[in-house]
N, C-alpha and C. Protein backbone atom coordinates (compact mmCIF):
# COMPACT_ATOMS: atom_id res chain seq x y z
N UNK A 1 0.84 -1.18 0.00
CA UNK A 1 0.00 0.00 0.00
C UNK A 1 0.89 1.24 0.00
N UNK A 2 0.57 2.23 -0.62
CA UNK A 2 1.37 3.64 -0.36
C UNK A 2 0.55 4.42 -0.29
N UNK A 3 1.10 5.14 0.63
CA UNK A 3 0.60 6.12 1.29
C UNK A 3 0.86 7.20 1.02
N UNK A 4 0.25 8.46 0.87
CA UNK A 4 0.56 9.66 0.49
C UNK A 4 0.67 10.68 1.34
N UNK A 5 0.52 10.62 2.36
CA UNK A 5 0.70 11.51 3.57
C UNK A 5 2.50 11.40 3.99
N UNK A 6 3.18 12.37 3.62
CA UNK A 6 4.61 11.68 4.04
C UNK A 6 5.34 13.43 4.98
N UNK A 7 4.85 13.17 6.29
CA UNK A 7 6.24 14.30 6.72
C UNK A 7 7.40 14.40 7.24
N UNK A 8 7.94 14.86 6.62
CA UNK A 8 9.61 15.02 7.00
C UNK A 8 10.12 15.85 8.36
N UNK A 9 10.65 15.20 9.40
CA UNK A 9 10.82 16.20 10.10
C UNK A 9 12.86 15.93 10.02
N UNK A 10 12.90 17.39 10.70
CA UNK A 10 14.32 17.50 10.51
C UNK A 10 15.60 17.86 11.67
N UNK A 11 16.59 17.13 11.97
CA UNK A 11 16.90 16.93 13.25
C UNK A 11 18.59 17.71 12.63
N UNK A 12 19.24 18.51 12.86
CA UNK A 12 20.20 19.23 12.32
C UNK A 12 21.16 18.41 13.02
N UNK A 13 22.42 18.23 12.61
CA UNK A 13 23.65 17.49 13.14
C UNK A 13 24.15 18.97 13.95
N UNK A 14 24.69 18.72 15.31
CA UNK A 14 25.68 19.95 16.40
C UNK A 14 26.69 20.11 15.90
N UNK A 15 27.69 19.07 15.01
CA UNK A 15 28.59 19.02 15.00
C UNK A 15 28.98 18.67 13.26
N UNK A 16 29.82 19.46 12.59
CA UNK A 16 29.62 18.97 11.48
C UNK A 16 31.08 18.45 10.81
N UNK A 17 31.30 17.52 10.21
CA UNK A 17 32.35 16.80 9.97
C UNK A 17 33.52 17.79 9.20
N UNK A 18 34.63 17.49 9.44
CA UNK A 18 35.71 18.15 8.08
C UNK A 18 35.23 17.66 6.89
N UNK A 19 35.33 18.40 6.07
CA UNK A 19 35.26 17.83 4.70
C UNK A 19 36.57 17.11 4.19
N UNK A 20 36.28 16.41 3.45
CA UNK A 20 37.78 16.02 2.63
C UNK A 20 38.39 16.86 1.74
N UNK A 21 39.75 16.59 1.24
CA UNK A 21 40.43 16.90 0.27
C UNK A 21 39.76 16.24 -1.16
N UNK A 22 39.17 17.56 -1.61
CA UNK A 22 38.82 17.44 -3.21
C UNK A 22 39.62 16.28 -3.88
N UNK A 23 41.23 16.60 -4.04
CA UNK A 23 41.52 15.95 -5.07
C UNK A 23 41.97 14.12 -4.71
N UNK A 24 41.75 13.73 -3.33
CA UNK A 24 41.64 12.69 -2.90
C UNK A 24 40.43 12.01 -2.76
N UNK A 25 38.99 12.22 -3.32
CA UNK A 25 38.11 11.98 -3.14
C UNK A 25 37.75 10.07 -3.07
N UNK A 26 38.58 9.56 -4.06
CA UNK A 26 38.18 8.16 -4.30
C UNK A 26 36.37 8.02 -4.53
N UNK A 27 36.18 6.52 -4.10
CA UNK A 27 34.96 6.59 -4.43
C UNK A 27 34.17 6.26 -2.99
N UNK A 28 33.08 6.68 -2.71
CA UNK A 28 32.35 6.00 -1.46
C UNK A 28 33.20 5.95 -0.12
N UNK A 29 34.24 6.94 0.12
CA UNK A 29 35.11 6.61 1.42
C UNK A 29 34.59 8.07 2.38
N UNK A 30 34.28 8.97 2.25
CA UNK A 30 33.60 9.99 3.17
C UNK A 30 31.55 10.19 2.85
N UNK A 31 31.10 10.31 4.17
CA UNK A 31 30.14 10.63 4.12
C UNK A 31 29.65 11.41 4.74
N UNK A 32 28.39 12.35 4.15
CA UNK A 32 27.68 13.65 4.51
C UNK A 32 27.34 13.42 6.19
N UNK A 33 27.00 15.03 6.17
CA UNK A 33 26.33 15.13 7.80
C UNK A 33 25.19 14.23 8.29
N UNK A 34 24.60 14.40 6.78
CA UNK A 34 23.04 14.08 7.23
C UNK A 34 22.35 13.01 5.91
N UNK A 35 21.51 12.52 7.03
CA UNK A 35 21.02 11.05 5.74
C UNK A 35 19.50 11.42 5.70
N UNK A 36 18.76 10.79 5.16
CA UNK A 36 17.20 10.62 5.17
C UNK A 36 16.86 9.09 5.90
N UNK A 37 15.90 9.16 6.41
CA UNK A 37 15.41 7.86 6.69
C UNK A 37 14.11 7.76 7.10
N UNK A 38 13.30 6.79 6.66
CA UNK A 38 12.04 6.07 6.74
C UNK A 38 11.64 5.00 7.25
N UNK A 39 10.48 4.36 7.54
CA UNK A 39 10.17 3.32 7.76
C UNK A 39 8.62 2.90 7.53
N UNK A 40 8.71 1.70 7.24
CA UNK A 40 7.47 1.29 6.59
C UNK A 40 7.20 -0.18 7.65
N UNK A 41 5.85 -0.30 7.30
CA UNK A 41 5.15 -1.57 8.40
C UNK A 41 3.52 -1.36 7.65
N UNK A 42 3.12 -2.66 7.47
CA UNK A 42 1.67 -3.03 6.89
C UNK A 42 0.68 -1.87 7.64
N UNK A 43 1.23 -1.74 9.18
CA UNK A 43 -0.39 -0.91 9.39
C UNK A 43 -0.33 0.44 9.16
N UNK A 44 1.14 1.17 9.36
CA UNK A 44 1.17 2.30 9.15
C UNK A 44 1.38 3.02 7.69
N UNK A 45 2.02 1.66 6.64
CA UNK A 45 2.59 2.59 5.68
C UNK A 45 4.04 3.08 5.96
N UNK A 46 4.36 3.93 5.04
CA UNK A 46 5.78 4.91 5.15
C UNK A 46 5.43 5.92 6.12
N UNK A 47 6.42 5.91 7.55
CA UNK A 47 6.40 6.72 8.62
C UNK A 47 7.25 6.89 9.55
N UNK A 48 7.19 7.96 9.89
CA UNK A 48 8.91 8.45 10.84
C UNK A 48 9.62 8.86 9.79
N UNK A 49 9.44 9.97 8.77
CA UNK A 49 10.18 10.57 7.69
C UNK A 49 11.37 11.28 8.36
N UNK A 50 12.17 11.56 8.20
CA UNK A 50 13.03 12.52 9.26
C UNK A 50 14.43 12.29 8.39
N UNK A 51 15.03 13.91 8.97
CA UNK A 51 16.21 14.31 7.76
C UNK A 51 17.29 14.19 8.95
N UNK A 52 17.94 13.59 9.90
CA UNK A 52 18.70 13.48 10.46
C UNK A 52 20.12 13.56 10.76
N UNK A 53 21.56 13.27 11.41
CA UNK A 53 22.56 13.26 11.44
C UNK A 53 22.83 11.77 11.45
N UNK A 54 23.91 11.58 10.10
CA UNK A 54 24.77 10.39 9.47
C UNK A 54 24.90 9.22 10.64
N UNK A 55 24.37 8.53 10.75
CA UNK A 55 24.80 7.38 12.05
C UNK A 55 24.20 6.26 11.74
N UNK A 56 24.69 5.22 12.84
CA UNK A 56 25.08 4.02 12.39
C UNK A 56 22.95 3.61 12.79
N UNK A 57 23.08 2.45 12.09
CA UNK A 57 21.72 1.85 12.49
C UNK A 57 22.01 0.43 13.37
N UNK A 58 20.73 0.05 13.83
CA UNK A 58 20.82 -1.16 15.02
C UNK A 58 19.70 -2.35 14.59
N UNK A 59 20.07 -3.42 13.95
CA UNK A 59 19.11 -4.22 13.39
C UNK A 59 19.52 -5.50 14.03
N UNK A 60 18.46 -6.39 14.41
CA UNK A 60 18.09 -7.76 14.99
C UNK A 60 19.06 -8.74 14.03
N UNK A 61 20.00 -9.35 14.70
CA UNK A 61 20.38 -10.67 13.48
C UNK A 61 19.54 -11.60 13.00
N UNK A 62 18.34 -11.49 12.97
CA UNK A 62 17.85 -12.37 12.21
C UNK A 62 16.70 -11.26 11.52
N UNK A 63 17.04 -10.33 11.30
CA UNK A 63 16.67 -8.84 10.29
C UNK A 63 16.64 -10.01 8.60
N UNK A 64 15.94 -10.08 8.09
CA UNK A 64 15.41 -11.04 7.00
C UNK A 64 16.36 -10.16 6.13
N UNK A 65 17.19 -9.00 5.96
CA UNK A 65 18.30 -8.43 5.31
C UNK A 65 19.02 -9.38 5.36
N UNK A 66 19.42 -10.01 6.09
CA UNK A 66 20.64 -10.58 6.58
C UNK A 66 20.88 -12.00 5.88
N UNK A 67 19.37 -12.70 5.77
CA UNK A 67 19.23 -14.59 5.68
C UNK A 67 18.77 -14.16 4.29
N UNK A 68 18.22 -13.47 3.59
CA UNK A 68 17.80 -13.28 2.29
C UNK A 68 17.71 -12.46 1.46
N UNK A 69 18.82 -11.83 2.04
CA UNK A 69 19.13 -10.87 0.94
C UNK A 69 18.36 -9.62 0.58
N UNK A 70 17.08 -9.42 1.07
CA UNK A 70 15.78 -8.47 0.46
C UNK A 70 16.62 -7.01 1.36
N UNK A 71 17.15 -6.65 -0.54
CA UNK A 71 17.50 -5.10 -0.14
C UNK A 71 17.60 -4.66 -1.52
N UNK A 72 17.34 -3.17 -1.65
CA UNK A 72 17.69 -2.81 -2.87
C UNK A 72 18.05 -1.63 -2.92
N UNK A 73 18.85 -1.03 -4.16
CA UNK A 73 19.55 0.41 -3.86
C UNK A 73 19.77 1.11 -5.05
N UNK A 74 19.42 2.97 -5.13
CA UNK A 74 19.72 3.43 -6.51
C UNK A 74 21.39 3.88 -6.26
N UNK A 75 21.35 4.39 -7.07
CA UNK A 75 22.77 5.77 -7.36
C UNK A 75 22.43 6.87 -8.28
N UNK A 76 22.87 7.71 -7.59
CA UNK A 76 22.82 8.78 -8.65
C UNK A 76 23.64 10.20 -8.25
N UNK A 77 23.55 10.97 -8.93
CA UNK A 77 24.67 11.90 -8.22
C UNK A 77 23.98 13.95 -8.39
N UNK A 78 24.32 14.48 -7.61
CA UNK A 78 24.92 15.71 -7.51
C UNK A 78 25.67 16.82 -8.17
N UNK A 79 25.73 17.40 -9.07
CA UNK A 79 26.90 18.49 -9.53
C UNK A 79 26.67 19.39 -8.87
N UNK A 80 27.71 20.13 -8.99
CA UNK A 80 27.72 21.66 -9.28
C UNK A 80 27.71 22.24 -10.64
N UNK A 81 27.01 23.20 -10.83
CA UNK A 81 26.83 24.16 -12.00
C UNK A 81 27.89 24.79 -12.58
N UNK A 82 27.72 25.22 -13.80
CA UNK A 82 29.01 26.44 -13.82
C UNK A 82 28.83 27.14 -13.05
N UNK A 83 27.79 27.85 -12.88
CA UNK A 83 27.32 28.78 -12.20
C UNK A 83 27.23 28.66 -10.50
N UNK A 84 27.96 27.70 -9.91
CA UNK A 84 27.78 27.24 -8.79
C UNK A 84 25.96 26.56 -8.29
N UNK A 85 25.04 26.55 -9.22
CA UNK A 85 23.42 25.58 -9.00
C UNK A 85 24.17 24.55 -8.07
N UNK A 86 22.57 23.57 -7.78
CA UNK A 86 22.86 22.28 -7.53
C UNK A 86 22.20 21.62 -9.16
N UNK A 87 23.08 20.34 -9.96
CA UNK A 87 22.37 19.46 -10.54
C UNK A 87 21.78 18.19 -10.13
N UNK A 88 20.74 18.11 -10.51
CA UNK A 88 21.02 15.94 -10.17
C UNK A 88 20.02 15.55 -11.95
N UNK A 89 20.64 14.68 -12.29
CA UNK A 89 20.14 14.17 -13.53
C UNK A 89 19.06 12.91 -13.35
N UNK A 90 17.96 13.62 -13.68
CA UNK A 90 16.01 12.73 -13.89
C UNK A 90 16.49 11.72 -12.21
N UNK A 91 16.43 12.61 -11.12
CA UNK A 91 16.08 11.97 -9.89
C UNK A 91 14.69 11.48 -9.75
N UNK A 92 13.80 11.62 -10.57
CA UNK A 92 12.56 11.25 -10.41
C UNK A 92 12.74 10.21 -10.86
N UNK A 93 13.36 9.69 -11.84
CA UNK A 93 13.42 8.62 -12.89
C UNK A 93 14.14 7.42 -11.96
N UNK A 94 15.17 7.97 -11.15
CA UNK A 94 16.02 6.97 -10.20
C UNK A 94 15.28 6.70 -9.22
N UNK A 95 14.25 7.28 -8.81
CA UNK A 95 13.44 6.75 -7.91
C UNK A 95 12.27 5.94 -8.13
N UNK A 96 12.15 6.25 -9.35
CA UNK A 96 10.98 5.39 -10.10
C UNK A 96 11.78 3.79 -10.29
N UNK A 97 12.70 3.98 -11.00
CA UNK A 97 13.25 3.13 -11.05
C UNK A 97 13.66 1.87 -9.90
N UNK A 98 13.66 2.86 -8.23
CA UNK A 98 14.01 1.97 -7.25
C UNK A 98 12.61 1.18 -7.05
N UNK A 99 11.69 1.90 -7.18
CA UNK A 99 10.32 1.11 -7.47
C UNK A 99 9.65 0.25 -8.07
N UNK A 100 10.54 0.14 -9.37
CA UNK A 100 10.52 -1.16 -10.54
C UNK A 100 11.43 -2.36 -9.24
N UNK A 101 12.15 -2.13 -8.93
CA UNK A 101 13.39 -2.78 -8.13
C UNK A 101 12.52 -3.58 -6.94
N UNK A 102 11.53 -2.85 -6.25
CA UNK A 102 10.77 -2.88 -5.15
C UNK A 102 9.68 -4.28 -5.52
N UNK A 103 9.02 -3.65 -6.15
CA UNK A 103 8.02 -4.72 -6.63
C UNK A 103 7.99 -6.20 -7.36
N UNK A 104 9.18 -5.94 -8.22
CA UNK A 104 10.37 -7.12 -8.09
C UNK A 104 10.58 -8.09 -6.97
N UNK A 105 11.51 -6.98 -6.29
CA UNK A 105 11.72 -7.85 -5.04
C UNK A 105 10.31 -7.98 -3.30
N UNK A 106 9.42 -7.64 -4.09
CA UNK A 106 8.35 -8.19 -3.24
C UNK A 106 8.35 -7.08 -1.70
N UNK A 107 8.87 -5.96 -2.41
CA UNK A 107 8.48 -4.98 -1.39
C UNK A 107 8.07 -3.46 -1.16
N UNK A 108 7.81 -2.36 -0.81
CA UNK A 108 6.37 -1.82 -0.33
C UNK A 108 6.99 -0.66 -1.71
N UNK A 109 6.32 0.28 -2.36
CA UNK A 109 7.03 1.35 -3.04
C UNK A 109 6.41 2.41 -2.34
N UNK A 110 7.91 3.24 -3.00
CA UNK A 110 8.03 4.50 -1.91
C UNK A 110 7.36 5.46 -2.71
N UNK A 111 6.82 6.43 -1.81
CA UNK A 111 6.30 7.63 -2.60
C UNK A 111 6.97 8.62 -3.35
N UNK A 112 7.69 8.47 -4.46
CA UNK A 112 8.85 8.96 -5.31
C UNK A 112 8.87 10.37 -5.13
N UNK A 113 7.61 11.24 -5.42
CA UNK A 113 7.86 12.74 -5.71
C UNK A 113 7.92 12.98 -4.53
N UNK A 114 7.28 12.41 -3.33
CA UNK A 114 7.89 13.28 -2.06
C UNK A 114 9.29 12.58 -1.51
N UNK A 115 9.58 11.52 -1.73
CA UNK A 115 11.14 11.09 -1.87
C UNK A 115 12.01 12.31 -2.19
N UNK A 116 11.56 12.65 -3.45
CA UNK A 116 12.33 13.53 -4.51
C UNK A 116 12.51 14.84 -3.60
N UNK A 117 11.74 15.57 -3.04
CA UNK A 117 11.49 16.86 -2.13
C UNK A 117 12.15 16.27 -1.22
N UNK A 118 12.00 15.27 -0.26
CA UNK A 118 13.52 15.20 0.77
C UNK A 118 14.67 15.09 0.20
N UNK A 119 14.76 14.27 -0.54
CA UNK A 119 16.33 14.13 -1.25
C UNK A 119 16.79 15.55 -1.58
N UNK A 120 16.22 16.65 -2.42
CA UNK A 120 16.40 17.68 -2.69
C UNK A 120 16.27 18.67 -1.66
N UNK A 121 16.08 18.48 -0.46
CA UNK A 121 16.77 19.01 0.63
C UNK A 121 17.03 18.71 1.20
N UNK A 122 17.73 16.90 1.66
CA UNK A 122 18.90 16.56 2.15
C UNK A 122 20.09 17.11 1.78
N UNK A 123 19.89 16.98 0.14
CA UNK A 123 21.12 17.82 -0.58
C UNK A 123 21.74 19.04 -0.62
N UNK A 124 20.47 19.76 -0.77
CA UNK A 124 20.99 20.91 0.10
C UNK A 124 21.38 21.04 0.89
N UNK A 125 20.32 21.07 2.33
CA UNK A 125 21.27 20.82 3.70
C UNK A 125 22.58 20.20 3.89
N UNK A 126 23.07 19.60 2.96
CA UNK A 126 24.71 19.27 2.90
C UNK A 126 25.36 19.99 1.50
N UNK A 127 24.66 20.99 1.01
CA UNK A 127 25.86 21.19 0.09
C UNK A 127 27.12 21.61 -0.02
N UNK A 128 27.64 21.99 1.07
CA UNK A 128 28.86 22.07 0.71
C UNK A 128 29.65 20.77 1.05
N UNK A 129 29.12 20.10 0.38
CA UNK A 129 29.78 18.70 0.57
C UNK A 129 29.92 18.61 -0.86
N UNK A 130 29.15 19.20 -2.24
CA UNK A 130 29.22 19.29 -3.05
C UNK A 130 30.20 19.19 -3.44
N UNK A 131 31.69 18.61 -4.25
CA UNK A 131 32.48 18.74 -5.07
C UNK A 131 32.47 20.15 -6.38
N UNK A 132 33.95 20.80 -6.07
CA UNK A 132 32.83 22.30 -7.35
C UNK A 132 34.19 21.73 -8.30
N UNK A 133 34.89 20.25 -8.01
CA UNK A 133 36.04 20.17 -9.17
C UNK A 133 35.48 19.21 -10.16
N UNK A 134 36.32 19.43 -11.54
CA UNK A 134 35.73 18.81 -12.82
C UNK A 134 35.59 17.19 -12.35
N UNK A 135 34.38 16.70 -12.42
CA UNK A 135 34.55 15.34 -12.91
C UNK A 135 33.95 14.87 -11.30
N UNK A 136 34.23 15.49 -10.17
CA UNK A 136 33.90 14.88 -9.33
C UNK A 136 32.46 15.30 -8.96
N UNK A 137 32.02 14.72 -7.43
CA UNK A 137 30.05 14.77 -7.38
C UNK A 137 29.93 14.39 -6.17
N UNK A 138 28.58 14.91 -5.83
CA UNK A 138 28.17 14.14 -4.61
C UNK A 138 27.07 12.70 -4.83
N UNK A 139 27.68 11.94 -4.51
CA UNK A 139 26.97 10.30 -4.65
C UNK A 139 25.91 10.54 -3.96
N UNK A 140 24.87 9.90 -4.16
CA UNK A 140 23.46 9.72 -3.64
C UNK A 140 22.88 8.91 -3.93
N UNK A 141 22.65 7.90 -2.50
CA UNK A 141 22.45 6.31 -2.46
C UNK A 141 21.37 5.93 -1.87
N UNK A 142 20.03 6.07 -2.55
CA UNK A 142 18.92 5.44 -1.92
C UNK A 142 18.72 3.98 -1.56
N UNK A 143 18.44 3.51 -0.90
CA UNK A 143 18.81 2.02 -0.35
C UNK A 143 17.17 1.68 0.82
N UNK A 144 16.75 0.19 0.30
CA UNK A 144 15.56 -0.23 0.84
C UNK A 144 16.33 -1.46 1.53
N UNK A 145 16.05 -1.43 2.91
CA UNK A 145 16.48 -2.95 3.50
C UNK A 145 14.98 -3.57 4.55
N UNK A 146 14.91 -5.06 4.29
CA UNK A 146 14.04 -6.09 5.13
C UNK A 146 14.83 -5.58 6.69
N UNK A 147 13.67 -5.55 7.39
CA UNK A 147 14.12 -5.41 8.86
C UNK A 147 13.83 -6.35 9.86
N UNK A 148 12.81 -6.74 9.72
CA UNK A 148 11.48 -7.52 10.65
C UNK A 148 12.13 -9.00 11.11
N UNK A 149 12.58 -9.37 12.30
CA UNK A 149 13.63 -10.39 12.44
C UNK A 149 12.70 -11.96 11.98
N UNK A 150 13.03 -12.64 11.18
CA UNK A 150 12.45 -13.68 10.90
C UNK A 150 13.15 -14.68 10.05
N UNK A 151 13.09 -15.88 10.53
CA UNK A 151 14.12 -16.90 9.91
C UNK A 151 13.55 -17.53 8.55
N UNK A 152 12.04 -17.50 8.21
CA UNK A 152 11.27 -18.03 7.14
C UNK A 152 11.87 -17.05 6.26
N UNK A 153 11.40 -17.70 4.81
CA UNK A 153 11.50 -17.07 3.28
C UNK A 153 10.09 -16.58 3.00
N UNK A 154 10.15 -15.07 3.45
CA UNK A 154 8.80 -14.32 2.80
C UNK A 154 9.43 -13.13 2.77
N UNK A 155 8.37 -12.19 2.25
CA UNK A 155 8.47 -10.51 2.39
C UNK A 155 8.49 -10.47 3.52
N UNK A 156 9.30 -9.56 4.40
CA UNK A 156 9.26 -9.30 4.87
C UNK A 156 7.76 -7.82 5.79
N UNK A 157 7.43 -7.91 6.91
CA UNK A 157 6.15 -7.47 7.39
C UNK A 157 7.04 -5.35 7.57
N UNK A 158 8.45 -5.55 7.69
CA UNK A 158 8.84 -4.10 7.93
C UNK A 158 9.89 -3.78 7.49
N UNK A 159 10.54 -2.75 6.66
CA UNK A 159 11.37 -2.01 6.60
C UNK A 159 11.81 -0.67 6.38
N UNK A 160 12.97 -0.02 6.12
CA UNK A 160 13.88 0.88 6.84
C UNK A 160 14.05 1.16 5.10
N UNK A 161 13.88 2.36 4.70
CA UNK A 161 14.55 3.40 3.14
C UNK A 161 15.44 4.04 3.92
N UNK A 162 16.30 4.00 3.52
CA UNK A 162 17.04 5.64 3.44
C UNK A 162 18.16 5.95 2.25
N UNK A 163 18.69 7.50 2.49
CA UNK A 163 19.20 8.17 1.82
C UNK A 163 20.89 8.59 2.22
N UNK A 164 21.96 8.57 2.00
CA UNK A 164 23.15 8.86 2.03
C UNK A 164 24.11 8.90 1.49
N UNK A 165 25.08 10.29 1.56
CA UNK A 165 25.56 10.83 0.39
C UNK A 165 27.06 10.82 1.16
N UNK A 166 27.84 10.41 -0.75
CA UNK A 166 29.20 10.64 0.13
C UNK A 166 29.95 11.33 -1.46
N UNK A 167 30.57 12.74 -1.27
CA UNK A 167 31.37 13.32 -2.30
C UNK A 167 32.80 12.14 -3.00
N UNK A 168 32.32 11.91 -3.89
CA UNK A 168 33.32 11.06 -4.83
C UNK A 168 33.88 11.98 -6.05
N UNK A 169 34.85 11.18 -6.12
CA UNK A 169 35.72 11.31 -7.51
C UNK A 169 35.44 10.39 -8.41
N UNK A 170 36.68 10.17 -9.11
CA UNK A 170 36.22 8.75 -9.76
C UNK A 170 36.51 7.54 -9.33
N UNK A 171 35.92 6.50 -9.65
CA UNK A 171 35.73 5.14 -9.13
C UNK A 171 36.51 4.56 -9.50
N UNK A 172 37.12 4.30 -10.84
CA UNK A 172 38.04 3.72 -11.00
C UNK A 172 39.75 3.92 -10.58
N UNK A 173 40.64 3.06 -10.21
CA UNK A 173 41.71 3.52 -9.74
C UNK A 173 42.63 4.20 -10.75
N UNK A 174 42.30 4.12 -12.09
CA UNK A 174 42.58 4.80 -13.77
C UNK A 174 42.25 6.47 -13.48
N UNK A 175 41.47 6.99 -12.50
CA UNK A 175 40.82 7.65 -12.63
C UNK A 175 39.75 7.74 -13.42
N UNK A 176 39.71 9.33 -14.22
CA UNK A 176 39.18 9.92 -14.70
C UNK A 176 39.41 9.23 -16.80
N UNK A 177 40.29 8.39 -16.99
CA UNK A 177 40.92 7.86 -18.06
C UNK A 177 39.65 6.80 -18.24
N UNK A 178 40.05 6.36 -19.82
CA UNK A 178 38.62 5.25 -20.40
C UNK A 178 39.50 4.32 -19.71
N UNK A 179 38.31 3.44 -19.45
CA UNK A 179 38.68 1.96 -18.37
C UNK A 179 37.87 1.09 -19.25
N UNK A 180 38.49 -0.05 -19.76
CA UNK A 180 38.54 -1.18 -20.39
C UNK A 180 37.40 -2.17 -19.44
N UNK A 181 35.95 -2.19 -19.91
CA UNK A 181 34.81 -2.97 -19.15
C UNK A 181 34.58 -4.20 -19.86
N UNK A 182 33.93 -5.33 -19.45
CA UNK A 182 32.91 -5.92 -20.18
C UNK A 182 31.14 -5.77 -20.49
N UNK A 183 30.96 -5.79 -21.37
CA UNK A 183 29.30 -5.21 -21.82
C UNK A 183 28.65 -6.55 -21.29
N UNK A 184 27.42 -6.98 -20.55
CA UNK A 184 26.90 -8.00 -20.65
C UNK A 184 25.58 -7.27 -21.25
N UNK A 185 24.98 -8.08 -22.71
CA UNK A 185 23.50 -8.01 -22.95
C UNK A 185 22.85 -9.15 -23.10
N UNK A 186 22.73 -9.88 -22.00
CA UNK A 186 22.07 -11.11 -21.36
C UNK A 186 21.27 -11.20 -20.31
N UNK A 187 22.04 -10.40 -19.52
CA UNK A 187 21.86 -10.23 -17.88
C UNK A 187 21.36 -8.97 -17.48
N UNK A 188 20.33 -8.57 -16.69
CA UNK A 188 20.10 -7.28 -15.80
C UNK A 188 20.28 -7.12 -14.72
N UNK A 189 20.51 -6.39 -13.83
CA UNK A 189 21.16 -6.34 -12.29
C UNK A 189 19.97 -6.28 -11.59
N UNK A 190 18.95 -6.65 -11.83
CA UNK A 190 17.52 -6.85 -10.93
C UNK A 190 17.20 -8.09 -11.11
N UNK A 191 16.04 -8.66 -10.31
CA UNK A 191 15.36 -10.06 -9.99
C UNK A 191 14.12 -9.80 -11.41
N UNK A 192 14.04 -10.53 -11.95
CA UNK A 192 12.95 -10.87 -12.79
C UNK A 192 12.07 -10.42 -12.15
């Protein structure tokens, strides 16, 4: 079921991290002040919206994440403008997309356009985490995980969305240079 009632409340971090060195960025090794996070359960729907400070989470070992895998996650990224803007390229589309991903994997979809309005001021609220050098970005990693501790193979009855950003460079250790891939057109990185 989705629900359309979604409010965000917002809890400011006291303390706010050093930033890194631009030209050491790598990929995925620093992360923002502040994350998004949600939670979903059959009776309530998506609830407890809240724009918070970066920290660790606390899940049951037998969190159905854990025995079966039920998680799923976008990417997408951040620029800066010439003009110093914020960009992000068809974030609606990456969230739609985590929703193709969702239903797939047998779990709840999120309400994308108001997704889209927190994400777009999570991002803000951290922009100067923004990268303003060529080529680099701020990563932005929406991610759905099973929570609900249970040892059976089902959907899970509850879980945990959230949002967290970490300023990258490039990923490859080549850098910014063409990197030699393999194409697969056989295979898709989702569950049937």
């Amino acid at each position: 079921m989705l629900k359309n009632e979604l409010e965000v409340s917002l809890q400011k971090a006291t303390s706010l991290k050093e930033k890194p060195d631009q030209e050491k960025l790598g990929f995925g090794q620093y992360f923002t002040d502040h994350m998004f996070v949600m939670k979903w359960n059959r009776e309530r729907g998506w609830h407890d919206a809240v724009i918070k400070p970066y920290g660790d989470f606390t899940f049951d070992p037998a969190a159905l994440v854990f025995h079966y895998g039920q998680a799923i996650f976008e990417g997408l990224k951040a620029y800066r403008g010439h003009d110093g803007s914020i960009l992000m390229f068809r974030p609606l589309d990456n969230l739609k997309r985590l929703n193709t991903s969702a239903i797939r994997m047998c779990m709840p979809r999120i309400p994308a356009e108001k997704v889209l309005q927190a994400m777009k001021g999570l991002v803000y609220l951290d922009r100067e985490w923004i990268p303003d050098r060529e080529g680099a970005a701020l990563y932005i990693r929406p991610t759905m995980v099973a929570t609900e501790p249970h040892l059976g193979i089902r959907p899970s009855e509850n879980y945990l969305f959230y949002i967290i950003k970490s300023p990258v460079g490039a990923y490859y250790a080549e850098g910014f240079s063409p990197t030699r891939i393999y194409v697969e057109d056989t295979y898709v990185r989702t569950c049937p």
